[in-house]
C-alpha atoms as a PDB file:
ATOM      1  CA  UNK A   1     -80.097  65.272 -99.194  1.00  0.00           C
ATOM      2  CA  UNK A   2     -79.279  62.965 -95.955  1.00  0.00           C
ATOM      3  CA  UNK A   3     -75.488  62.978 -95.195  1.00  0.00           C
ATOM      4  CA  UNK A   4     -74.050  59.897 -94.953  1.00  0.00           C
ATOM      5  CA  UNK A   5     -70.845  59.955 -95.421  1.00  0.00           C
ATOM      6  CA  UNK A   6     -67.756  61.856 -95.458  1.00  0.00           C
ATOM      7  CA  UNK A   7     -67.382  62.441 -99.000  1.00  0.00           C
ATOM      8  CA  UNK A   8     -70.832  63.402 -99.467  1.00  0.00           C
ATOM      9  CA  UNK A   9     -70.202  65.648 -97.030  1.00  0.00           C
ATOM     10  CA  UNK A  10     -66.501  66.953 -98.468  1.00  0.00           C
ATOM     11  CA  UNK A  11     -68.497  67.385-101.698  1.00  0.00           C
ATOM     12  CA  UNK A  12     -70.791  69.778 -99.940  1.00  0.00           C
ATOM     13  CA  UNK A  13     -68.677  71.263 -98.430  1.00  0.00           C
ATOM     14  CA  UNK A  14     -66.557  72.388-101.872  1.00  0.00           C
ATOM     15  CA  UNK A  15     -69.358  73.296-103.343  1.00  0.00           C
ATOM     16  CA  UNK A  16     -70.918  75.787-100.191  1.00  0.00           C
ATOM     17  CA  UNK A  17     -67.762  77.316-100.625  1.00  0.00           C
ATOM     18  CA  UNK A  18     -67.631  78.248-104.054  1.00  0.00           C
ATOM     19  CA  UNK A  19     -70.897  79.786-103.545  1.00  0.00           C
ATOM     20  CA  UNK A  20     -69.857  81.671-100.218  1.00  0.00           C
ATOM     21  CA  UNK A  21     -66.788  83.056-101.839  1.00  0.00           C
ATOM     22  CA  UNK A  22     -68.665  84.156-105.242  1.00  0.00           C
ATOM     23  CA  UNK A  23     -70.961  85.823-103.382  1.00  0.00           C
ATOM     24  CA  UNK A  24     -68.454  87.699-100.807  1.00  0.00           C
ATOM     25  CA  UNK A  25     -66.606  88.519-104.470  1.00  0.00           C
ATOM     26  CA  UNK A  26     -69.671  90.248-105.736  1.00  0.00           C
ATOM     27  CA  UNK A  27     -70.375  92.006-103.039  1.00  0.00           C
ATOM     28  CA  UNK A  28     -66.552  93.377-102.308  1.00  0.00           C
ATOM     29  CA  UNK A  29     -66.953  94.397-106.384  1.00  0.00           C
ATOM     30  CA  UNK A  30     -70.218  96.089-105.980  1.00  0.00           C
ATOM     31  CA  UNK A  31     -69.647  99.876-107.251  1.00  0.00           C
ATOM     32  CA  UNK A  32     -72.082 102.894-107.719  1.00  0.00           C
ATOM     33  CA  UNK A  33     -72.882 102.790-111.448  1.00  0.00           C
ATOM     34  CA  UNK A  34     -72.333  99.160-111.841  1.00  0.00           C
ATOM     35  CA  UNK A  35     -75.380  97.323-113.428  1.00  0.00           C
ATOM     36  CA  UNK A  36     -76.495  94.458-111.689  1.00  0.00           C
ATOM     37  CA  UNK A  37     -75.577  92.191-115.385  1.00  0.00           C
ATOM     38  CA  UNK A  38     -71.969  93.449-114.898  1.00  0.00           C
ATOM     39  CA  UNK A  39     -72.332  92.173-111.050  1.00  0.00           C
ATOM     40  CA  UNK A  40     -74.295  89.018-112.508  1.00  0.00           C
ATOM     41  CA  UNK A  41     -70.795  88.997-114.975  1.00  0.00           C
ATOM     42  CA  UNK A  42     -68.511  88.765-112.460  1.00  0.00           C
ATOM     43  CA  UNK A  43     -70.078  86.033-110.482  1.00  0.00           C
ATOM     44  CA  UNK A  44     -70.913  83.761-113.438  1.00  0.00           C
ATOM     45  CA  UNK A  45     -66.952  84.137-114.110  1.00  0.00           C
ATOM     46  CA  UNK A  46     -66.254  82.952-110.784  1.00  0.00           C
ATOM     47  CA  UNK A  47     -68.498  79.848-110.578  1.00  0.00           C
ATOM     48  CA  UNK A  48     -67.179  78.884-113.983  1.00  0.00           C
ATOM     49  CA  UNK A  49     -63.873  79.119-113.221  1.00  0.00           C
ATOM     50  CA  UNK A  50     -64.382  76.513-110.072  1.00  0.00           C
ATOM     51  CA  UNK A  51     -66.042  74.463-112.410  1.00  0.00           C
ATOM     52  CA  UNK A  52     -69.516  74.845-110.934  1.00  0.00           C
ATOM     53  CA  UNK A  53     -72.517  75.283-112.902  1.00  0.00           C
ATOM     54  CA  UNK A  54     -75.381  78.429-111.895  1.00  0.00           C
ATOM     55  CA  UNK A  55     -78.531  76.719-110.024  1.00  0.00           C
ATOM     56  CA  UNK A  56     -81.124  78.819-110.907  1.00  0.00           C
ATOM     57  CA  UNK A  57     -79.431  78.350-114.425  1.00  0.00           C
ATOM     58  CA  UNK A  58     -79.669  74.568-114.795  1.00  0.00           C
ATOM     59  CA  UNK A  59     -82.770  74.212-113.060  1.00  0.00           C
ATOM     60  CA  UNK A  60     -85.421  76.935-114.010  1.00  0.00           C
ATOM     61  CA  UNK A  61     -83.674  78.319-117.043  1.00  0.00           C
ATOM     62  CA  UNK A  62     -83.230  81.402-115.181  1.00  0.00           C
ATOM     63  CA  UNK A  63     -82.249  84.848-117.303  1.00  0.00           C
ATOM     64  CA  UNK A  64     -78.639  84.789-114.861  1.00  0.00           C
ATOM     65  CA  UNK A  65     -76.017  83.117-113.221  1.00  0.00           C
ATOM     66  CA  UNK A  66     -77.146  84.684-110.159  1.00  0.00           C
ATOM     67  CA  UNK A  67     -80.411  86.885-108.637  1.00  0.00           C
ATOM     68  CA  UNK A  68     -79.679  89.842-107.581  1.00  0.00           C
ATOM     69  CA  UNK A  69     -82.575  91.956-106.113  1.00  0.00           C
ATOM     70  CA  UNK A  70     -82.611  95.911-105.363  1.00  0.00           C
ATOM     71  CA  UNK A  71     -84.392  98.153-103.197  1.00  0.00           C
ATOM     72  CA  UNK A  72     -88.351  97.319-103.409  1.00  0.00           C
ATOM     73  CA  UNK A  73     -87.236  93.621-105.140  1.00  0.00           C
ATOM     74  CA  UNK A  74     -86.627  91.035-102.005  1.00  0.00           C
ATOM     75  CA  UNK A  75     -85.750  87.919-103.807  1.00  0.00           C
ATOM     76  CA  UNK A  76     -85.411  86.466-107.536  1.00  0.00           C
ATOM     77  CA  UNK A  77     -83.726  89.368-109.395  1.00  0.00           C
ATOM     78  CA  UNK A  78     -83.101  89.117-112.286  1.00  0.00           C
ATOM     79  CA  UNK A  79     -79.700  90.745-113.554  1.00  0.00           C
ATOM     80  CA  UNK A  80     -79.754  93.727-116.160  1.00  0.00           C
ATOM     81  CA  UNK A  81     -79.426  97.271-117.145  1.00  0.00           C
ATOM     82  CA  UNK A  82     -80.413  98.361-113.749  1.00  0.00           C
ATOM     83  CA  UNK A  83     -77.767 100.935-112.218  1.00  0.00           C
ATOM     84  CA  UNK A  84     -76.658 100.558-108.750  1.00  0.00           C
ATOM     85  CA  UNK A  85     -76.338 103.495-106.669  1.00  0.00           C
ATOM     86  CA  UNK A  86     -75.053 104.596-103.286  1.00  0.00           C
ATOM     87  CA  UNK A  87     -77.377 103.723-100.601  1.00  0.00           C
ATOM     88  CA  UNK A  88     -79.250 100.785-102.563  1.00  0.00           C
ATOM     89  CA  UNK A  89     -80.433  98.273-100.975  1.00  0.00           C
ATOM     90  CA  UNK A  90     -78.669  95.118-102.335  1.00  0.00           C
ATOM     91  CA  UNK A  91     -79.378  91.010-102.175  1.00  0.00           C
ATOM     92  CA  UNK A  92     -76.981  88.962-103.973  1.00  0.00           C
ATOM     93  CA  UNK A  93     -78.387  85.332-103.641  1.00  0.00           C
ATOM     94  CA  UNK A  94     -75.876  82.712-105.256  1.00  0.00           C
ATOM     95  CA  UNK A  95     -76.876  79.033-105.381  1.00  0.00           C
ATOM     96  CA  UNK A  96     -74.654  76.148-107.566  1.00  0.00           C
ATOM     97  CA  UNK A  97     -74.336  72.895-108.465  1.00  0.00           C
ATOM     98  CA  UNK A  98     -70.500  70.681-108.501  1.00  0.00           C
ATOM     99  CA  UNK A  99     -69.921  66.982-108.751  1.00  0.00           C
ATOM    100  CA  UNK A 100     -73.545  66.458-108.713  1.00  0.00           C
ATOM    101  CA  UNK A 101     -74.377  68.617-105.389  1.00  0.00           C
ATOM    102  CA  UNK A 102     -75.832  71.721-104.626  1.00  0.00           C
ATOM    103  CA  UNK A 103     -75.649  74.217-102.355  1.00  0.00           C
ATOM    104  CA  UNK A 104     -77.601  77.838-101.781  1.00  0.00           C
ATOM    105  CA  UNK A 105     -76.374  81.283 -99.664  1.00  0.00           C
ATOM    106  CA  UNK A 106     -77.579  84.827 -99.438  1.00  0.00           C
ATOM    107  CA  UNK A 107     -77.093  88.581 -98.206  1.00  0.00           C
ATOM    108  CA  UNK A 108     -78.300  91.542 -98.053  1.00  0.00           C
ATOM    109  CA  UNK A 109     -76.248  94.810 -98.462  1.00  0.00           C
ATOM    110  CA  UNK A 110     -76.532  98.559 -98.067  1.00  0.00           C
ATOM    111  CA  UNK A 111     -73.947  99.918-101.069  1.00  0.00           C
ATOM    112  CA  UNK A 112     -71.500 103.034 -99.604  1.00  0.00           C
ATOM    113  CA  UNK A 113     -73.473 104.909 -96.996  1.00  0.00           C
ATOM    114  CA  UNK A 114     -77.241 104.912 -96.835  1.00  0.00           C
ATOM    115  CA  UNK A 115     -80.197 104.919 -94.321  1.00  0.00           C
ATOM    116  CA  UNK A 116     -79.294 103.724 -90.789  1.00  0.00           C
ATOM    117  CA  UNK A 117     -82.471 102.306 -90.854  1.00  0.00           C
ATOM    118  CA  UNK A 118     -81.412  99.391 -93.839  1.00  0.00           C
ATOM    119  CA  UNK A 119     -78.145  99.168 -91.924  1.00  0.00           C
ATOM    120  CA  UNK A 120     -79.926  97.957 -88.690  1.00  0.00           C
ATOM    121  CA  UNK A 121     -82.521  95.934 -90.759  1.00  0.00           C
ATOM    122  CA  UNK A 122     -79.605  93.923 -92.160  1.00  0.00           C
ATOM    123  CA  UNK A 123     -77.691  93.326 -89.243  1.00  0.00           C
ATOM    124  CA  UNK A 124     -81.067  92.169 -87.566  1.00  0.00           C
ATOM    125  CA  UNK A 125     -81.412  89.833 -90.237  1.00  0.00           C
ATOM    126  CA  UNK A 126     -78.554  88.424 -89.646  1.00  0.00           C
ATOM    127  CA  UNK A 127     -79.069  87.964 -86.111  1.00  0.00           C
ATOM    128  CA  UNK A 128     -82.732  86.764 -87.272  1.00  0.00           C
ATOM    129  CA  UNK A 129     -80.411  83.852 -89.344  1.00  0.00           C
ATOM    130  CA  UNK A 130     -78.333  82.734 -86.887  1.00  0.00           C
ATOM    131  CA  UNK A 131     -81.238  82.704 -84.813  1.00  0.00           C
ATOM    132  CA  UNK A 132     -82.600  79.804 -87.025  1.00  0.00           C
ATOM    133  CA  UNK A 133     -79.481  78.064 -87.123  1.00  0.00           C
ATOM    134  CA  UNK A 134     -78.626  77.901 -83.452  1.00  0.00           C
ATOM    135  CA  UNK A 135     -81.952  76.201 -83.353  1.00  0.00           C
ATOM    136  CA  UNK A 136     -80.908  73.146 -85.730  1.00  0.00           C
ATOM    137  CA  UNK A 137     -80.191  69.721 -84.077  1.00  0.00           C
ATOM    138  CA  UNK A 138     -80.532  66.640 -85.370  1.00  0.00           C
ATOM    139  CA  UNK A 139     -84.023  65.326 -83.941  1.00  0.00           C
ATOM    140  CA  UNK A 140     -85.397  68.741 -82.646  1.00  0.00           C
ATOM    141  CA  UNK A 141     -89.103  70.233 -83.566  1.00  0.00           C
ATOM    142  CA  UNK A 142     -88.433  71.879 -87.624  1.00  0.00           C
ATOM    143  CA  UNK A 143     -91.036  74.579 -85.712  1.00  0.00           C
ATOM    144  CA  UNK A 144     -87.849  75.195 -83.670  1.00  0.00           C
ATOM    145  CA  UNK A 145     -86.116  77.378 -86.469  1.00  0.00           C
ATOM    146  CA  UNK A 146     -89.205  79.719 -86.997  1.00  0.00           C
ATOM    147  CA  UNK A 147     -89.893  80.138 -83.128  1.00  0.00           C
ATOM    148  CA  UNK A 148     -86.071  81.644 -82.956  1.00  0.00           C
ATOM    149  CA  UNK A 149     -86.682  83.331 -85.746  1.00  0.00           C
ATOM    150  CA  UNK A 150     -89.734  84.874 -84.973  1.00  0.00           C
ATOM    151  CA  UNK A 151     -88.141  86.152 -81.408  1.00  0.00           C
ATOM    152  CA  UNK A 152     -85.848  88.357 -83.162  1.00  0.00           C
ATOM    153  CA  UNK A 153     -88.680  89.906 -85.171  1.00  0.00           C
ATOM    154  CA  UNK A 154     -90.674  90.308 -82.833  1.00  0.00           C
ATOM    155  CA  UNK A 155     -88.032  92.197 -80.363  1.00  0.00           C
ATOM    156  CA  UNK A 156     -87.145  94.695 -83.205  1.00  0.00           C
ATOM    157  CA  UNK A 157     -90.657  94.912 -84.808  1.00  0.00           C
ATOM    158  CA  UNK A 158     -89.928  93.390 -87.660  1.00  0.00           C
ATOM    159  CA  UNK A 159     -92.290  91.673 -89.957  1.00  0.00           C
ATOM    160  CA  UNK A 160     -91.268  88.123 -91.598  1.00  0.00           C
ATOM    161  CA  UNK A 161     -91.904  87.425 -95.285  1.00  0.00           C
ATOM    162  CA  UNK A 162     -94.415  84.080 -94.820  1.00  0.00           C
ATOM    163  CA  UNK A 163     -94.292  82.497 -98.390  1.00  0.00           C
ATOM    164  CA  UNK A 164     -90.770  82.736 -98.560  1.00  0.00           C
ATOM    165  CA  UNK A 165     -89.620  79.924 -96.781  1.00  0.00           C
ATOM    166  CA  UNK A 166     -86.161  77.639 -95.969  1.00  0.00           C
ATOM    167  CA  UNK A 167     -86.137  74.600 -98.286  1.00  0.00           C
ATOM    168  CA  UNK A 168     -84.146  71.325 -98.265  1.00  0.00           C
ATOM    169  CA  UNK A 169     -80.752  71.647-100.939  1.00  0.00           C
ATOM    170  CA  UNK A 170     -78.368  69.084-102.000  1.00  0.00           C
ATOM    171  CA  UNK A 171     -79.370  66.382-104.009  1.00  0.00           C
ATOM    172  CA  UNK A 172     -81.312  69.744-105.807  1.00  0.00           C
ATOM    173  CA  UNK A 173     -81.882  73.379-105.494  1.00  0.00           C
ATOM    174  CA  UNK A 174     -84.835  72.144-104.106  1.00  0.00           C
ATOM    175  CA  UNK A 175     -84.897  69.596-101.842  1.00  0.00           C
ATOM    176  CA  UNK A 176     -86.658  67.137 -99.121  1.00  0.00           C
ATOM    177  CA  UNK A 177     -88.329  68.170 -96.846  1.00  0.00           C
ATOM    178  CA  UNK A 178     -89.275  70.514 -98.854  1.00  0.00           C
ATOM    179  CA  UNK A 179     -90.425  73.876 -97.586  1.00  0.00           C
ATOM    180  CA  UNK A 180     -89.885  74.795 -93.946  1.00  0.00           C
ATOM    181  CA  UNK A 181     -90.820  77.829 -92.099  1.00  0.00           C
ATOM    182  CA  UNK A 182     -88.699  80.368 -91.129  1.00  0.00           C
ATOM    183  CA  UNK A 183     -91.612  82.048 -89.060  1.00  0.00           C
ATOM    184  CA  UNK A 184     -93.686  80.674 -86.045  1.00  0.00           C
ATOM    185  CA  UNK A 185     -95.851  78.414 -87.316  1.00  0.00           C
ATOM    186  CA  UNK A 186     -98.121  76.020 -84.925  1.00  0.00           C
ATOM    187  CA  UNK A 187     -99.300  73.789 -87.678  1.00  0.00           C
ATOM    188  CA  UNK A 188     -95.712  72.541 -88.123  1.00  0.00           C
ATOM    189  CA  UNK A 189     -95.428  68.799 -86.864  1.00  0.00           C
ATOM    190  CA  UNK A 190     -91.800  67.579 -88.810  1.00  0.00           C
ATOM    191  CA  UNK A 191     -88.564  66.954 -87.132  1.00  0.00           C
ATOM    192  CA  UNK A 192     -84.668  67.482 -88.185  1.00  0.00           C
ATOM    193  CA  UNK A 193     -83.438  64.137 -89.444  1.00  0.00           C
ATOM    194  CA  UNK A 194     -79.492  63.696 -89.113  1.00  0.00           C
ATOM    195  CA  UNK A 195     -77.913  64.905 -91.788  1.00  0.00           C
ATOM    196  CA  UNK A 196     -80.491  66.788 -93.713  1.00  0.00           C
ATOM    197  CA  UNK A 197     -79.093  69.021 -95.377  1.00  0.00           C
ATOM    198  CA  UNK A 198     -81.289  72.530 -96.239  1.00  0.00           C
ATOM    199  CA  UNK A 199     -81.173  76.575 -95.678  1.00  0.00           C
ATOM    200  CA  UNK A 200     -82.111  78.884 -93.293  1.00  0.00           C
ATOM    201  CA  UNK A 201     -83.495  82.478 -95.068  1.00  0.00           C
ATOM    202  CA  UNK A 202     -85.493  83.842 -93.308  1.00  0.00           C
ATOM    203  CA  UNK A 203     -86.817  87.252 -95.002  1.00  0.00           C
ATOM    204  CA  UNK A 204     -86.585  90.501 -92.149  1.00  0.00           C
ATOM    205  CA  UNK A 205     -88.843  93.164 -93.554  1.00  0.00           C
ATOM    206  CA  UNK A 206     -90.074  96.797 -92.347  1.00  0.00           C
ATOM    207  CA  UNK A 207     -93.890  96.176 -92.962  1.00  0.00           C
ATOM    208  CA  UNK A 208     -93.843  93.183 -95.774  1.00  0.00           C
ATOM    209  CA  UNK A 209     -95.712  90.375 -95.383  1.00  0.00           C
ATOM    210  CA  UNK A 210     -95.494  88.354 -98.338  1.00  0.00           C
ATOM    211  CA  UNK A 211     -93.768  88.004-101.422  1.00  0.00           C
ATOM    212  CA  UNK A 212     -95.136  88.659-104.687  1.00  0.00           C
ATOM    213  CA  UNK A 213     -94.904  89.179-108.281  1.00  0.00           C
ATOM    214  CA  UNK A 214     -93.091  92.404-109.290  1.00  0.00           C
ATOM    215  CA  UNK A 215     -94.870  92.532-112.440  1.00  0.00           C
ATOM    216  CA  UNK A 216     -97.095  91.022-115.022  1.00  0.00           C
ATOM    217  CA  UNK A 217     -94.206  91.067-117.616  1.00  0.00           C
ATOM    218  CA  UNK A 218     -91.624  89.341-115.003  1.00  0.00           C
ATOM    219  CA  UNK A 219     -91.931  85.789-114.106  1.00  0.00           C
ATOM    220  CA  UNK A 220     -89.508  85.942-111.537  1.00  0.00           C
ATOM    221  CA  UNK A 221     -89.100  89.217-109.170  1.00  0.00           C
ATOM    222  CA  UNK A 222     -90.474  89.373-105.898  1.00  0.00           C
ATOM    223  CA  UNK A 223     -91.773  92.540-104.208  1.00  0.00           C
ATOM    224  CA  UNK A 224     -92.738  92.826-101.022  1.00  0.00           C
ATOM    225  CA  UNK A 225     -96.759  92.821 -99.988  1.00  0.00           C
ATOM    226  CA  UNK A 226     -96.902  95.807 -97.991  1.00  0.00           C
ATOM    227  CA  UNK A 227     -94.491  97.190-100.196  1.00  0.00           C
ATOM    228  CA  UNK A 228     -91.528  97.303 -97.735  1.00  0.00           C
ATOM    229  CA  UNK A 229     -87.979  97.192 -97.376  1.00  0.00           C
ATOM    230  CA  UNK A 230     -87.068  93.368 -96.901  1.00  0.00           C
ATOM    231  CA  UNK A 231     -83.444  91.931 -96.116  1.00  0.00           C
ATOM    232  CA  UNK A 232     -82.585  87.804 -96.833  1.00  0.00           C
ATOM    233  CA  UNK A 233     -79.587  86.378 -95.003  1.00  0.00           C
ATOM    234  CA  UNK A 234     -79.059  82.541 -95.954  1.00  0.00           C
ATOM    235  CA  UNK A 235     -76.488  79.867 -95.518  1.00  0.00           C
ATOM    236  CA  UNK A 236     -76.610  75.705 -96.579  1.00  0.00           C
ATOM    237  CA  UNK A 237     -76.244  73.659 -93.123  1.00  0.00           C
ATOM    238  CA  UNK A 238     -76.231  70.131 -92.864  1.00  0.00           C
ATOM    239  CA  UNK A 239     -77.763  68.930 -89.057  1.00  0.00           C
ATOM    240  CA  UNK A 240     -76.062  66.990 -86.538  1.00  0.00           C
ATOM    241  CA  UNK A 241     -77.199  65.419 -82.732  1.00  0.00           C
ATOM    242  CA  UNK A 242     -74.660  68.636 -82.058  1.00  0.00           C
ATOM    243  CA  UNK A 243     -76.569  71.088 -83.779  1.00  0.00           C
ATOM    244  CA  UNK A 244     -75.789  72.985 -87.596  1.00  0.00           C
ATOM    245  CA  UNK A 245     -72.629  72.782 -89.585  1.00  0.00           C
ATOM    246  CA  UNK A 246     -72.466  75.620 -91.827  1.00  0.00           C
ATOM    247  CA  UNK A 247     -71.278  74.428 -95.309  1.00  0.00           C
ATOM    248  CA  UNK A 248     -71.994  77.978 -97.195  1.00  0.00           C
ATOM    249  CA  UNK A 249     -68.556  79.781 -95.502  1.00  0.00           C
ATOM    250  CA  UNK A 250     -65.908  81.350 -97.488  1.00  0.00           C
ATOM    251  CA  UNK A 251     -63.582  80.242 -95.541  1.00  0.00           C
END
């Protein structure tokens, strides 16, 4: 999606809330002995009662109104009988559709008190995020987002998840320009057009270097290759000659 005007913009806008606040609902709602379907519950209650429909839903026929991924999954979960427990490691990744726009966030959460370790990882991924989306304006190298990026990894030795990648939103889940790097990458040529609108997720791990399939029997869940702990921070932005606006706030 290329913003044009204002109410394509006000539409986004509605919409990246709804998302930001489901997700900052699930997360403030996340209990020890909770299963990630009665998580998944509570956020398809939410988005239905703003009138917004699940992306992942509508578009791939996906098993939930939301993924949520735990521990050794990094992206894709799908909601079940899995039991959450103190110290998990927990993504909740909540993307929608309203009025015919779309809009995708993500975060990454230790549940109670667990390994300072995950703690740091997820803060660093969040620095590793904002990162990539102090590096959006409007004309500027797309390579730009993945060099930031790939500063912050590289100052905490992290690794970065490299087939897991930003992607244009808005008109879709998945937009133009399609996928975009959220890792250095030299062979990347593009440039931000005004007003495109996509994510920044970039995928912070302890040793993982790409995604792959959890299992034979699972279509969907990621795992980490190393297997490795692996944190995903993500908000929608729309770019501007001033640099990002950030859409996905709860705000």
């Amino acid at each position: 999606m290329i913003i044009t005007t204002d109410e394509q913009l006000d539409r986004l806008k509605a919409i990246g809330r709804i998302c930001a606040q489901t997700r900052e609902a699930m997360a403030a709602a996340m209990r020890p002995g909770m299963t990630t379907r009665e998580l998944d519950e509570i956020g398809a209650k939410l988005l239905a009662g703003h009138g917004a429909l699940s992306a992942p839903m509508v578009t791939y026929d996906f098993p939930g109104a939301t993924c949520i991924s735990v521990n050794e999954e990094i992206a894709h979960g799908i909601p079940g009988d899995r039991v959450l427990q103190e110290g998990d490691l927990v993504n909740i990744d909540v993307s929608a559709e309203k009025d015919g726009v779309f809009a995708d966030c993500g975060a990454s959460y230790v549940l109670g008190k667990g390994d300072r370790r995950l703690e740091t990882l997820c803060r660093d991924g969040k620095k590793a995020m904002w990162a990539g989306i102090n590096a959006v304006k409007a004309g500027a190298p797309l390579a730009d987002i993945g060099d930031a990026i790939g500063k912050v990894a590289k100052k905490g030795g992290y690794t970065l998840i490299r087939n897991l990648a930003s992607h244009g939103v808005g008109d879709s889940l998945h937009d133009e320009p399609g996928e975009i790097p959220t890792w250095p990458d030299k062979s990347e040529r593009r440039r931000i057009g005004n007003g495109l609108v996509f994510t920044i997720e970039p995928f912070l791990s302890l040793g993982g270097k790409m995604a792959d399939q959890k299992s034979a029997d699972d279509e969907w869940t990621l795992v980490a290759e190393p297997l490795a702990p692996c944190v995903q921070y993500e908000h929608t932005v729309v770019a501007t000659p001033r640099g990002a606006v950030v859409v996905t706030l709860a705000g």
